[in-house]
C-alpha atoms as a PDB file:
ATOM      1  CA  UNK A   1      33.047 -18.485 -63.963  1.00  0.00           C
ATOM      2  CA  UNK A   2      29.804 -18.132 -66.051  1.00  0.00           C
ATOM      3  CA  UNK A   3      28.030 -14.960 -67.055  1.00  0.00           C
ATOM      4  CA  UNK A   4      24.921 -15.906 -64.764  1.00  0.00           C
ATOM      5  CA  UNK A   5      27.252 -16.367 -61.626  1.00  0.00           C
ATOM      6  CA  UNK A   6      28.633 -12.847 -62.497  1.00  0.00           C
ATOM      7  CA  UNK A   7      25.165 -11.674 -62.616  1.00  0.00           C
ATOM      8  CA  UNK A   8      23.857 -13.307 -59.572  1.00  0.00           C
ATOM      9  CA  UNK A   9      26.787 -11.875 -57.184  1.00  0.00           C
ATOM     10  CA  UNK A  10      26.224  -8.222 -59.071  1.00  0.00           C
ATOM     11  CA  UNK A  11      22.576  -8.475 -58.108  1.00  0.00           C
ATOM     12  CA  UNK A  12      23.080  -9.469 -54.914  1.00  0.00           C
ATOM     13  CA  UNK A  13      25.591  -6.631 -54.199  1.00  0.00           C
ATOM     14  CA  UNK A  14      23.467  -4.047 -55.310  1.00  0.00           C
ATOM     15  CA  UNK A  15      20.771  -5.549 -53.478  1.00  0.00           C
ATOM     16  CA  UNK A  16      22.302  -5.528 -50.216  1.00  0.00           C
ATOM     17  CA  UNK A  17      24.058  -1.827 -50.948  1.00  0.00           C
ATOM     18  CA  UNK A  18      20.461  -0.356 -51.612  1.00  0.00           C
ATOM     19  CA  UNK A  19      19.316  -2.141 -48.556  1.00  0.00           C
ATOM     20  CA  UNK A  20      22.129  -0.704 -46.909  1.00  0.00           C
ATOM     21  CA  UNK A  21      21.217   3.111 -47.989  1.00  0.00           C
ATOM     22  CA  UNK A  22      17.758   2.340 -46.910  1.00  0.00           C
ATOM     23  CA  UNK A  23      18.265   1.304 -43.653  1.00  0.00           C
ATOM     24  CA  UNK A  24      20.755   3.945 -42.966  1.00  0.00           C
ATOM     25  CA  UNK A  25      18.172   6.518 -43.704  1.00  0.00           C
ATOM     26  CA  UNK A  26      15.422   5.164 -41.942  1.00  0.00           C
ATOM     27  CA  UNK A  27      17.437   4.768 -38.970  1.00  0.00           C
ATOM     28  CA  UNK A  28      18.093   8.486 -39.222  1.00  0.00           C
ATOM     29  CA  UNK A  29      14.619   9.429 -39.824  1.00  0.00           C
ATOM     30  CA  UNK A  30      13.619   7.665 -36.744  1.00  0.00           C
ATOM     31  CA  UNK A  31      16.308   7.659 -34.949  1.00  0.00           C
ATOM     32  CA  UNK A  32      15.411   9.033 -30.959  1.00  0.00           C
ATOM     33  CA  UNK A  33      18.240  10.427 -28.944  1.00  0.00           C
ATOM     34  CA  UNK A  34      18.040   9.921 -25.635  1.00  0.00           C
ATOM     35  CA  UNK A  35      18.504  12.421 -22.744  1.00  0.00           C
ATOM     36  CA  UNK A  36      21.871  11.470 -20.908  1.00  0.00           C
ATOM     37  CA  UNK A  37      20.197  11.899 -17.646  1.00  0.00           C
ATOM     38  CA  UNK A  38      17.965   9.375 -17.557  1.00  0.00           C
ATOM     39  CA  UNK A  39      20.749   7.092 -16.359  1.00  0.00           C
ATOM     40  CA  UNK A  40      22.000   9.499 -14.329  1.00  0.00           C
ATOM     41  CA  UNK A  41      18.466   9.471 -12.297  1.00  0.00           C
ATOM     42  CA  UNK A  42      17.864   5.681 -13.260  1.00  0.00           C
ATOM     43  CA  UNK A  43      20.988   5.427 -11.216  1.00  0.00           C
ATOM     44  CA  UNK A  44      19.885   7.306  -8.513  1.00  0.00           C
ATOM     45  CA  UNK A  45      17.087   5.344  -7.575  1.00  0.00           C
ATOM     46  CA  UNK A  46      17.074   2.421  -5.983  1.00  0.00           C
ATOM     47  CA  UNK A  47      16.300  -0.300  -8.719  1.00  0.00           C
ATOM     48  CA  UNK A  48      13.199  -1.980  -6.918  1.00  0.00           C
ATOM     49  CA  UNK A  49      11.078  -2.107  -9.913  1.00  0.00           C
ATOM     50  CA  UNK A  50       7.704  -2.423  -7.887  1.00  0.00           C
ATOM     51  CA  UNK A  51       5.627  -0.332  -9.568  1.00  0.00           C
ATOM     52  CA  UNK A  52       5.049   1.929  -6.477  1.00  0.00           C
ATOM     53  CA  UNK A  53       5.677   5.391  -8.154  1.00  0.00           C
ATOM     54  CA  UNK A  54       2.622   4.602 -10.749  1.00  0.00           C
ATOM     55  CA  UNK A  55       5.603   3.419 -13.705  1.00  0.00           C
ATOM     56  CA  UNK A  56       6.580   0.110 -14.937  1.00  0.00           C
ATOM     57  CA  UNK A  57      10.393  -0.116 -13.682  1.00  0.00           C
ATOM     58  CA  UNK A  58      12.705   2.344 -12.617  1.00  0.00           C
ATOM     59  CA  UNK A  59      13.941   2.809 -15.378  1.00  0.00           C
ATOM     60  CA  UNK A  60      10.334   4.303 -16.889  1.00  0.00           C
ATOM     61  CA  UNK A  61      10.072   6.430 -13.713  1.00  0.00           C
ATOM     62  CA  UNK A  62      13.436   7.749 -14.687  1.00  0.00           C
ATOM     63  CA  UNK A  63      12.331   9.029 -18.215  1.00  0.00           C
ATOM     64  CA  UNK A  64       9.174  10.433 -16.783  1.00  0.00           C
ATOM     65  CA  UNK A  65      11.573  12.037 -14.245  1.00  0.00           C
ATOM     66  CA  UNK A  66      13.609  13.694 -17.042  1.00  0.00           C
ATOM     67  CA  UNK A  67      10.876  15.277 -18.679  1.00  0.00           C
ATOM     68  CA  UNK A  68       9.058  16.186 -16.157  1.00  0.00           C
ATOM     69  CA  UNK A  69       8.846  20.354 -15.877  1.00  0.00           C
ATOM     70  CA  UNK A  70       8.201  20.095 -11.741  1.00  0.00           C
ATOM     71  CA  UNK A  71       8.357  16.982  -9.951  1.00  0.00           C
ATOM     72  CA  UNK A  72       4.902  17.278  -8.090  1.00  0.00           C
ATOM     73  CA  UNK A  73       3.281  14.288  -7.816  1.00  0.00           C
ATOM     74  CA  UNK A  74       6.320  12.037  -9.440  1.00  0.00           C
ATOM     75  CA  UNK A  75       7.553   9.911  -6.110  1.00  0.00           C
ATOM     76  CA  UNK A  76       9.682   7.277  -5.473  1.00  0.00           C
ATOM     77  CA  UNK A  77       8.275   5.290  -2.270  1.00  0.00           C
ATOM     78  CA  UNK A  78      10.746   2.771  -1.840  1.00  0.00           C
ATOM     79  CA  UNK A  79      13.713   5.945  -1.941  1.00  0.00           C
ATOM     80  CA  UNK A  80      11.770   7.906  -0.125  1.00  0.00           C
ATOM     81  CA  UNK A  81      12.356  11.830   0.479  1.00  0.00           C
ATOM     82  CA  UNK A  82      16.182  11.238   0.186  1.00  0.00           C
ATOM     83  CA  UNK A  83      16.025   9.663  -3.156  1.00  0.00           C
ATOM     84  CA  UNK A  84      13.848  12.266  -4.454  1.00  0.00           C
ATOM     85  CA  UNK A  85      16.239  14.937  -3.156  1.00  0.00           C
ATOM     86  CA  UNK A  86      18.975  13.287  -5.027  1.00  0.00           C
ATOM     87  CA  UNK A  87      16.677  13.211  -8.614  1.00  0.00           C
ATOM     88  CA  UNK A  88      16.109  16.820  -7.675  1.00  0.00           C
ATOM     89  CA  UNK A  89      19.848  17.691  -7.589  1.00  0.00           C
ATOM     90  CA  UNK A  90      20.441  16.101 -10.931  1.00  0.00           C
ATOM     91  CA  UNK A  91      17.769  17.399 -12.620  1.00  0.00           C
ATOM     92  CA  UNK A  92      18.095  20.938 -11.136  1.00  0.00           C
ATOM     93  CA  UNK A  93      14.339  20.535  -9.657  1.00  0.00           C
ATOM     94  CA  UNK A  94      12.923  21.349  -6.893  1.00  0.00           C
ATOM     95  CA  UNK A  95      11.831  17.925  -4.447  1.00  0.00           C
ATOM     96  CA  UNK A  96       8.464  18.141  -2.848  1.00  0.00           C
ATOM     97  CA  UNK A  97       8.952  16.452   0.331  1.00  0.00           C
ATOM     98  CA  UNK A  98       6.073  13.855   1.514  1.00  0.00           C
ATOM     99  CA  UNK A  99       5.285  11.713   4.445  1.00  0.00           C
ATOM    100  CA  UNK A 100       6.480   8.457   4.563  1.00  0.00           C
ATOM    101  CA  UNK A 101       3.576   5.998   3.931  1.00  0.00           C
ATOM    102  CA  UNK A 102       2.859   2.410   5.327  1.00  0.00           C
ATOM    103  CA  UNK A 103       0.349  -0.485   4.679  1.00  0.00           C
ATOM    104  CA  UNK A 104      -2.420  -1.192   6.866  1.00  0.00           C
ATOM    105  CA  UNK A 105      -4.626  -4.420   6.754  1.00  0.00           C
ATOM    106  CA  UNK A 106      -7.796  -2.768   8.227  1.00  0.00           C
ATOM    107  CA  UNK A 107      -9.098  -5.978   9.675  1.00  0.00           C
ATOM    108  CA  UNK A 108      -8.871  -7.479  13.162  1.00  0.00           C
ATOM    109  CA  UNK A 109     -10.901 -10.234  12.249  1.00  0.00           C
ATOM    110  CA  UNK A 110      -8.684 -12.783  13.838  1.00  0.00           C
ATOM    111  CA  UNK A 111      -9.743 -16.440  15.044  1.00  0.00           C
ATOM    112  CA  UNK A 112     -10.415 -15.532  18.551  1.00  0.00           C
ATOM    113  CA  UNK A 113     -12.689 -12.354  17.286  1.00  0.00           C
ATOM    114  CA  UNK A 114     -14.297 -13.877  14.001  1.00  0.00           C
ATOM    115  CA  UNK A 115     -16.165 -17.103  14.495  1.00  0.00           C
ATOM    116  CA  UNK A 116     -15.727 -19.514  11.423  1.00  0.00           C
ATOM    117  CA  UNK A 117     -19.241 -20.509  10.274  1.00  0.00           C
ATOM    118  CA  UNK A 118     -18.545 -22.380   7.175  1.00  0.00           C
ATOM    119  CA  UNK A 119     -15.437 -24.392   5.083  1.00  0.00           C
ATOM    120  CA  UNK A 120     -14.349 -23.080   1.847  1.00  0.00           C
ATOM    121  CA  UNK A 121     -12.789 -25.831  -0.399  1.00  0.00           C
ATOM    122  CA  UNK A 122     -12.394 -23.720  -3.415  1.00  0.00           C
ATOM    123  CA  UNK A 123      -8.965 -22.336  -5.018  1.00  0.00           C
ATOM    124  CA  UNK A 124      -7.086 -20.904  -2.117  1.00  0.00           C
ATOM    125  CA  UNK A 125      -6.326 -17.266  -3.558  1.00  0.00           C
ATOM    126  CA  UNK A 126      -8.131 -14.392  -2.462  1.00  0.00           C
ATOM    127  CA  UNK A 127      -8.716 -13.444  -5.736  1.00  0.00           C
ATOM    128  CA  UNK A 128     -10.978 -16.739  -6.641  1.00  0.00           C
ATOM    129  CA  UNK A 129     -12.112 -17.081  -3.133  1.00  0.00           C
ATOM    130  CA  UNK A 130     -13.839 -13.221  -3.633  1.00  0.00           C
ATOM    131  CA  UNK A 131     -15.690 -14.154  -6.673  1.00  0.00           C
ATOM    132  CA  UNK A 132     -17.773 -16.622  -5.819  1.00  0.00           C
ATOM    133  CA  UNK A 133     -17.592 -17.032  -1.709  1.00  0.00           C
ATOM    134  CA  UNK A 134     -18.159 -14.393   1.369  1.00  0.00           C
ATOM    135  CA  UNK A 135     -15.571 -15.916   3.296  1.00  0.00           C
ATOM    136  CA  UNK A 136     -15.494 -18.639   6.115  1.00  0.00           C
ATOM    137  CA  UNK A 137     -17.625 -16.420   8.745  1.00  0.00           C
ATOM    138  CA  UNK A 138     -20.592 -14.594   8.459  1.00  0.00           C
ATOM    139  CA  UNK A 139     -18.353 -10.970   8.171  1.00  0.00           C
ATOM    140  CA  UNK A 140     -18.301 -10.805   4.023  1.00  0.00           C
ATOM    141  CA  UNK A 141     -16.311  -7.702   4.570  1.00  0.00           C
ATOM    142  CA  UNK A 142     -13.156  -9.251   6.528  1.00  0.00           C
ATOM    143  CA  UNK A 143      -9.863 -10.781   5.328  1.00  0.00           C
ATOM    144  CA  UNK A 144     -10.151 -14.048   3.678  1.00  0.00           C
ATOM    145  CA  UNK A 145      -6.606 -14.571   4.738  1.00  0.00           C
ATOM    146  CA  UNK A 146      -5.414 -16.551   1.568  1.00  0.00           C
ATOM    147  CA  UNK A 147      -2.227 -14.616   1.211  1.00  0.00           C
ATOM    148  CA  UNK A 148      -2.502 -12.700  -2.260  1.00  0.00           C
ATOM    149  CA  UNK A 149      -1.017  -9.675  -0.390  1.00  0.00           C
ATOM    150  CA  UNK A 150       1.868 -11.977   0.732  1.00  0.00           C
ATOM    151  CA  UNK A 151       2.417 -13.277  -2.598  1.00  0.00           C
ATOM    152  CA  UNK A 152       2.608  -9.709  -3.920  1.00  0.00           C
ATOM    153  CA  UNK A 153       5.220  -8.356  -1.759  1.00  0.00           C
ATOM    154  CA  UNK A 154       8.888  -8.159  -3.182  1.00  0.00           C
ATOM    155  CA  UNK A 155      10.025  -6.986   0.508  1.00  0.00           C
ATOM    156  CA  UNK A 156       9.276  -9.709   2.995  1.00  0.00           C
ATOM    157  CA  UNK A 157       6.809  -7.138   4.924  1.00  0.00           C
ATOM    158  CA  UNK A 158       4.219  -9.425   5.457  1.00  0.00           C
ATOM    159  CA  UNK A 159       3.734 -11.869   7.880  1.00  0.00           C
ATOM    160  CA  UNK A 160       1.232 -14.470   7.159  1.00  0.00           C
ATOM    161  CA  UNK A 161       0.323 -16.174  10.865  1.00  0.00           C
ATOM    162  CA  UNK A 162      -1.763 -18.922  10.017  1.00  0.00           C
ATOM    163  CA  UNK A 163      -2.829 -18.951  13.980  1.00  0.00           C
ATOM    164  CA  UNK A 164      -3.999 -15.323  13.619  1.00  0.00           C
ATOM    165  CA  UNK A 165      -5.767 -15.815  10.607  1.00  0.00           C
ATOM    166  CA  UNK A 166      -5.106 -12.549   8.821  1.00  0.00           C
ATOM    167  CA  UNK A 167      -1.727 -11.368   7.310  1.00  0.00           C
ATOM    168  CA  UNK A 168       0.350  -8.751   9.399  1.00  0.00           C
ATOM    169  CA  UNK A 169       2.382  -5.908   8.031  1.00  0.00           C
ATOM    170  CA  UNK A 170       6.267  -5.414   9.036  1.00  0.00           C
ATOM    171  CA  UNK A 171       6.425  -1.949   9.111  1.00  0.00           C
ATOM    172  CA  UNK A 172       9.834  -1.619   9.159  1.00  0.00           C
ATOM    173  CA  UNK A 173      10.156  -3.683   5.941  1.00  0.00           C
ATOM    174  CA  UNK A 174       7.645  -2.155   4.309  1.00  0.00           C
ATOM    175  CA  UNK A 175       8.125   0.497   1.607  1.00  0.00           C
ATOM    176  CA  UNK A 176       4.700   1.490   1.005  1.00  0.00           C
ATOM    177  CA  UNK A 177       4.539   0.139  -2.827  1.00  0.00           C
ATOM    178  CA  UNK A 178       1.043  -0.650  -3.061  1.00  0.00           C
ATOM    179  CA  UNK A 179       1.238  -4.193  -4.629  1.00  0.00           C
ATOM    180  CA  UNK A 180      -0.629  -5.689  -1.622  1.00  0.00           C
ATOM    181  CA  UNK A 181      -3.108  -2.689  -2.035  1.00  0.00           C
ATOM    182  CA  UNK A 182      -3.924  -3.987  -5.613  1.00  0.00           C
ATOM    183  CA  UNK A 183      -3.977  -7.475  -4.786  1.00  0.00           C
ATOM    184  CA  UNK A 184      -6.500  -7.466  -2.201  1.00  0.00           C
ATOM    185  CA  UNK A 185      -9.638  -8.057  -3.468  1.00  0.00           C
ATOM    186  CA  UNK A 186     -11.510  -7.076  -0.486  1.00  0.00           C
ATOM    187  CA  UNK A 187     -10.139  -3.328  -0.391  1.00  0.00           C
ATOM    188  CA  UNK A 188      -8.659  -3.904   2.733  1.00  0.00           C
ATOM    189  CA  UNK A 189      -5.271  -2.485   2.814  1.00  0.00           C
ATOM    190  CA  UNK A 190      -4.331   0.757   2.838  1.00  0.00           C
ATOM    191  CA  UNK A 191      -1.191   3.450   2.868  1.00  0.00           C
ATOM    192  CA  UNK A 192      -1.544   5.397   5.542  1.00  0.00           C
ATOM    193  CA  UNK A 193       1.130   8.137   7.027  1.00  0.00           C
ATOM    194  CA  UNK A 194       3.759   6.562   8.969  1.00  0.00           C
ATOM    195  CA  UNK A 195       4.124   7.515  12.296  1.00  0.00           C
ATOM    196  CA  UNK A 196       6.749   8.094  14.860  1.00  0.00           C
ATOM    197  CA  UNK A 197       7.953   4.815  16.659  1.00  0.00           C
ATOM    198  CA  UNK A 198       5.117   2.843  14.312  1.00  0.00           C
ATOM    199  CA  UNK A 199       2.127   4.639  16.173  1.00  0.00           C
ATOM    200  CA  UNK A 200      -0.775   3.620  14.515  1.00  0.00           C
ATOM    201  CA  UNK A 201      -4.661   4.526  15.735  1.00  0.00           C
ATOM    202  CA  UNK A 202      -7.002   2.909  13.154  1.00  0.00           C
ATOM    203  CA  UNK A 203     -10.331   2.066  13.156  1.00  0.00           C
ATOM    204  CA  UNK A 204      -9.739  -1.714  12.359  1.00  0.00           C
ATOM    205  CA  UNK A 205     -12.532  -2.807  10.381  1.00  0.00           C
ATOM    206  CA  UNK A 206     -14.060  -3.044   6.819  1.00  0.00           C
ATOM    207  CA  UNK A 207     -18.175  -4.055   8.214  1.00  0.00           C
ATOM    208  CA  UNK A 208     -20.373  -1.922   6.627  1.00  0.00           C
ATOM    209  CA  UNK A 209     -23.027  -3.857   8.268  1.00  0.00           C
ATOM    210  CA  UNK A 210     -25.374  -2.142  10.964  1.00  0.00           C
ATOM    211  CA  UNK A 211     -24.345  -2.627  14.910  1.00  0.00           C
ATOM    212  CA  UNK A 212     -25.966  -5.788  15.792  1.00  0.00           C
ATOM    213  CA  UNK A 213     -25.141  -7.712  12.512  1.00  0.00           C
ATOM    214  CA  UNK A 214     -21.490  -6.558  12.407  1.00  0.00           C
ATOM    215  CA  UNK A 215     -21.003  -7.324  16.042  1.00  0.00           C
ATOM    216  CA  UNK A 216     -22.550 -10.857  15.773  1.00  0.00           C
ATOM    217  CA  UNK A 217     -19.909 -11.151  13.134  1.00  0.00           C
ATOM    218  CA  UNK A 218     -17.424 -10.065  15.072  1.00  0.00           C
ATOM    219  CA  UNK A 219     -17.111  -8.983  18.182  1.00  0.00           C
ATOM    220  CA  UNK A 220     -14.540  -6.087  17.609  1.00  0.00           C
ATOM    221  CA  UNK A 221     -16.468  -5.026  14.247  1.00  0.00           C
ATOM    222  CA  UNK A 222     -17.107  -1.488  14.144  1.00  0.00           C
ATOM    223  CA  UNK A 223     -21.262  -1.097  15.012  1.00  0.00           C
ATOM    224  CA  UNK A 224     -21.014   2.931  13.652  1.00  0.00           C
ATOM    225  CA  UNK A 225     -22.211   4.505  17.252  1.00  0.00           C
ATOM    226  CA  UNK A 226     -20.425   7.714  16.264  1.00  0.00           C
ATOM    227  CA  UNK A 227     -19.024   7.765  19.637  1.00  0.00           C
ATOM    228  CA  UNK A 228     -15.569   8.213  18.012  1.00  0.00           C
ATOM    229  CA  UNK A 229     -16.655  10.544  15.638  1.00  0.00           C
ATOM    230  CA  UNK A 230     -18.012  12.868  18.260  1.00  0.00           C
ATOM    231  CA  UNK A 231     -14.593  12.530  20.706  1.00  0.00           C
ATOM    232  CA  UNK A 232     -12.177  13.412  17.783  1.00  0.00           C
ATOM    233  CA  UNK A 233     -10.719  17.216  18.401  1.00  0.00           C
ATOM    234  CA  UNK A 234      -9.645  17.232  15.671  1.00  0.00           C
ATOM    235  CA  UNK A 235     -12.031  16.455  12.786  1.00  0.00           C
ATOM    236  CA  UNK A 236      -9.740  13.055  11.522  1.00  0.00           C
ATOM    237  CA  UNK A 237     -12.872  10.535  11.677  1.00  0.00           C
ATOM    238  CA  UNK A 238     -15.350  10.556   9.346  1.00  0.00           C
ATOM    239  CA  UNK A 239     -18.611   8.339   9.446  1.00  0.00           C
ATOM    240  CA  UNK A 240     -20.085   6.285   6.390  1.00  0.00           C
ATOM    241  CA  UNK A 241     -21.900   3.385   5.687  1.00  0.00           C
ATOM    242  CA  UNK A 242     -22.279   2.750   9.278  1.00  0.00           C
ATOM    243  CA  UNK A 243     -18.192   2.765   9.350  1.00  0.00           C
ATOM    244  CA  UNK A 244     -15.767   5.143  11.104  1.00  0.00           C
ATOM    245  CA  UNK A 245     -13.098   5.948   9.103  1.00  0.00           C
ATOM    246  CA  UNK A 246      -9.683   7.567  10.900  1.00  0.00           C
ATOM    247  CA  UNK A 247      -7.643  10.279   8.631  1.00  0.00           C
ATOM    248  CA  UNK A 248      -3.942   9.190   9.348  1.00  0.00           C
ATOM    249  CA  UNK A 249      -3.267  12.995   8.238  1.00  0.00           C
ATOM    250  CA  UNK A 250      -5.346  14.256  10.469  1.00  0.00           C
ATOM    251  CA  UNK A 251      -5.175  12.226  13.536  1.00  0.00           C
ATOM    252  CA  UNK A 252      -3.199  13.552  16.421  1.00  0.00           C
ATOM    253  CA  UNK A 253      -2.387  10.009  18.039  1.00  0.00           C
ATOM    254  CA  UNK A 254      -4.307  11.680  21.067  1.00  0.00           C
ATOM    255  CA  UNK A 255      -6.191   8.328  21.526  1.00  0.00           C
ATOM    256  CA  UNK A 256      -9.466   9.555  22.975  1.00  0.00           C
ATOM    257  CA  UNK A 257     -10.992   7.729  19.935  1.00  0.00           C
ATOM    258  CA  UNK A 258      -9.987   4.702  21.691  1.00  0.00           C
ATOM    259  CA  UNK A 259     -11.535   4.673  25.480  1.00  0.00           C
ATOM    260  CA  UNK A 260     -14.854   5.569  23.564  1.00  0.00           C
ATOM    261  CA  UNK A 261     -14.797   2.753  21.531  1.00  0.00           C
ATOM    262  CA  UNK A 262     -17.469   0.316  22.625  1.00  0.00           C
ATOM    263  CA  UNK A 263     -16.508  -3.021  20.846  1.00  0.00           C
ATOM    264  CA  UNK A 264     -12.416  -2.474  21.128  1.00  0.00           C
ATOM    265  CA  UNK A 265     -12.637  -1.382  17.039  1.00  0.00           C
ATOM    266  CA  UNK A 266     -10.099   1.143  16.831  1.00  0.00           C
ATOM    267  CA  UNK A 267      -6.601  -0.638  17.945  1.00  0.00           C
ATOM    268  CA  UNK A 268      -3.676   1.626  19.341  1.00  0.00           C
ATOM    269  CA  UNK A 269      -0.593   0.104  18.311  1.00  0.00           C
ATOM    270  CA  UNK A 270       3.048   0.776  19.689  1.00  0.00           C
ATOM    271  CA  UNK A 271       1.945   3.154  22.532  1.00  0.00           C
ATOM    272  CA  UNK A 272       3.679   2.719  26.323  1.00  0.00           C
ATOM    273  CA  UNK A 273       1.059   1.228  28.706  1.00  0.00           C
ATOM    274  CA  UNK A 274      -1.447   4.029  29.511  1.00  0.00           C
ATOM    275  CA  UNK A 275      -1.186   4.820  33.240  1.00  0.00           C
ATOM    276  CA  UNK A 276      -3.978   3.384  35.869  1.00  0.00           C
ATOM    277  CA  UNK A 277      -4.972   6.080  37.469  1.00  0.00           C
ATOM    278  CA  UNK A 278      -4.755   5.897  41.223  1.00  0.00           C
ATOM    279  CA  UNK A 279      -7.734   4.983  43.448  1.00  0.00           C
ATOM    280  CA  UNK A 280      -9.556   7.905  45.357  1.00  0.00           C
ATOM    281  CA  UNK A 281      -8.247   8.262  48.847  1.00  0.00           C
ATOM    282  CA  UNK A 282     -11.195   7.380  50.927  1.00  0.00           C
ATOM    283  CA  UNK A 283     -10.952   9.956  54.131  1.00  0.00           C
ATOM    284  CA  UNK A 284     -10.432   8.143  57.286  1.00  0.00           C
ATOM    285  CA  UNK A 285     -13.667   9.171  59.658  1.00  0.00           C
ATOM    286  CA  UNK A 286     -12.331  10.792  62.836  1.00  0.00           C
ATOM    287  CA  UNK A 287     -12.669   8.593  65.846  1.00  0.00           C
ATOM    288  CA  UNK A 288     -15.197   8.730  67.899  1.00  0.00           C
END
């Protein structure tokens, strides 16, 4: 073997040795250790990866978990209360317990209710569509009913009717992540506090148009009488931009809102059939 072989493998050796040392050390300078509990929580919840608690993944929710001092606002909506009770347990925290939230589409814009006054041949994604065009009636407030809120959900919780014309939420498959939130463009859908038995009273519109121009529109667009606003015991509606607004927090389910409604804005939905009442007994006149 010649002397520059011999040199060639020495130099490579110490080379790769130095390397070595190097490496070592900057892998202990930087090295981070991680908390064992993270996959103890990661475990814990339930692996959705929708983004609904704010984090990308579960597993990010998990760290933030971890070194969180008080779990406050961190919230898993897809676990829910009993999730968070379990990430409380492990972490020795205290769980702050919240009600369940569902989406709401606040439109009721359907076919029947929203006459279609012009053709859109455009990209068919609500996203496109809300850039450049007010939609295919004259409400530029209601759903465009293109589906981006169907296309967002991981959970099959939306039900896109073509007949109807705008998407409709499956409450019980809903978990209340917020995708379709984000992906409407028009602002449309909401969270709002689940209720018992899926009792919902919502004012049902987005027009922020004035009475006549909203109700030409549609005919079950909200005109802003107040009417509502006035009935409420309980101070959950709230008037702006010639809108009513309904406070799922506050609201009672009493449905007075409802019978004052003029146009049929605010829908009750999941309530028995309210009872007629009786008509008045008309006195029989004695004979004569």
């Amino acid at each position: 073997m010649s002397i520059t072989v011999v040199y060639t493998i020495v130099t490579l050796a110490v080379i790769g040795a130095a390397a070595a040392v190097i490496l070592y050390f900057v892998a202990q300078k930087f090295k981070v250790i991680e908390d064992p509990r993270i996959d103890d929580v990661d475990e814990a919840l339930p692996g959705a990866n929708c983004g609904g608690c704010g984090y990308a993944g579960c597993r990010a929710f998990a760290e933030a978990l971890v070194n969180a001092s008080e779990l406050g606002d961190l919230y898993c909506p897809v676990g829910g209360n009993d999730t968070m009770n379990s990430v409380a347990s492990i972490l020795g925290l205290e769980a702050v317990k919240k009600d369940p939230r569902v989406a709401y589409i606040r439109c009721n814009g359907t076919c029947d209710n929203r006459p279609k006054t012009s053709s859109f041949d455009g990209a068919t994604t609500c996203a496109i569509a809300s850039s450049v065009y007010s939609g295919e009636s004259d409400c530029q407030f209601g759903c465009l009913g293109y589906g981006d809120c169907y296309d967002s959900c991981d959970f099959d919780a939306i039900d896109l009717r073509s007949e109807l014309g705008v998407p409709q939420i499956i409450d019980d498959k809903c978990v209340a992540c917020g995708a379709c939130v984000d992906a409407c463009p028009k602002d449309l859908i909401e969270l709002r506090k689940k209720m018992p038995k899926n009792r919902k009273v919502v004012v049902s519109c987005r027009n922020e148009d004035k009475g006549g121009v909203a109700r030409k529109a549609c005919k079950v667009a909200c005109i802003g009488c107040s009417k509502c606003f006035k009935e409420c015991p309980f101070d959950a509606i709230t008037m702006e931009n010639n809108l009513a607004y309904i406070d799922s927090d506050k609201c009672k389910l009493c449905r007075k809102c409802v019978a004052v409604c003029p146009t049929s804005a605010i829908i009750e939905e999941n309530f028995p059939p309210r009872k007629v009442k009786p008509a008045e007994k008309k006195e029989c006149e004695p004979a004569k």
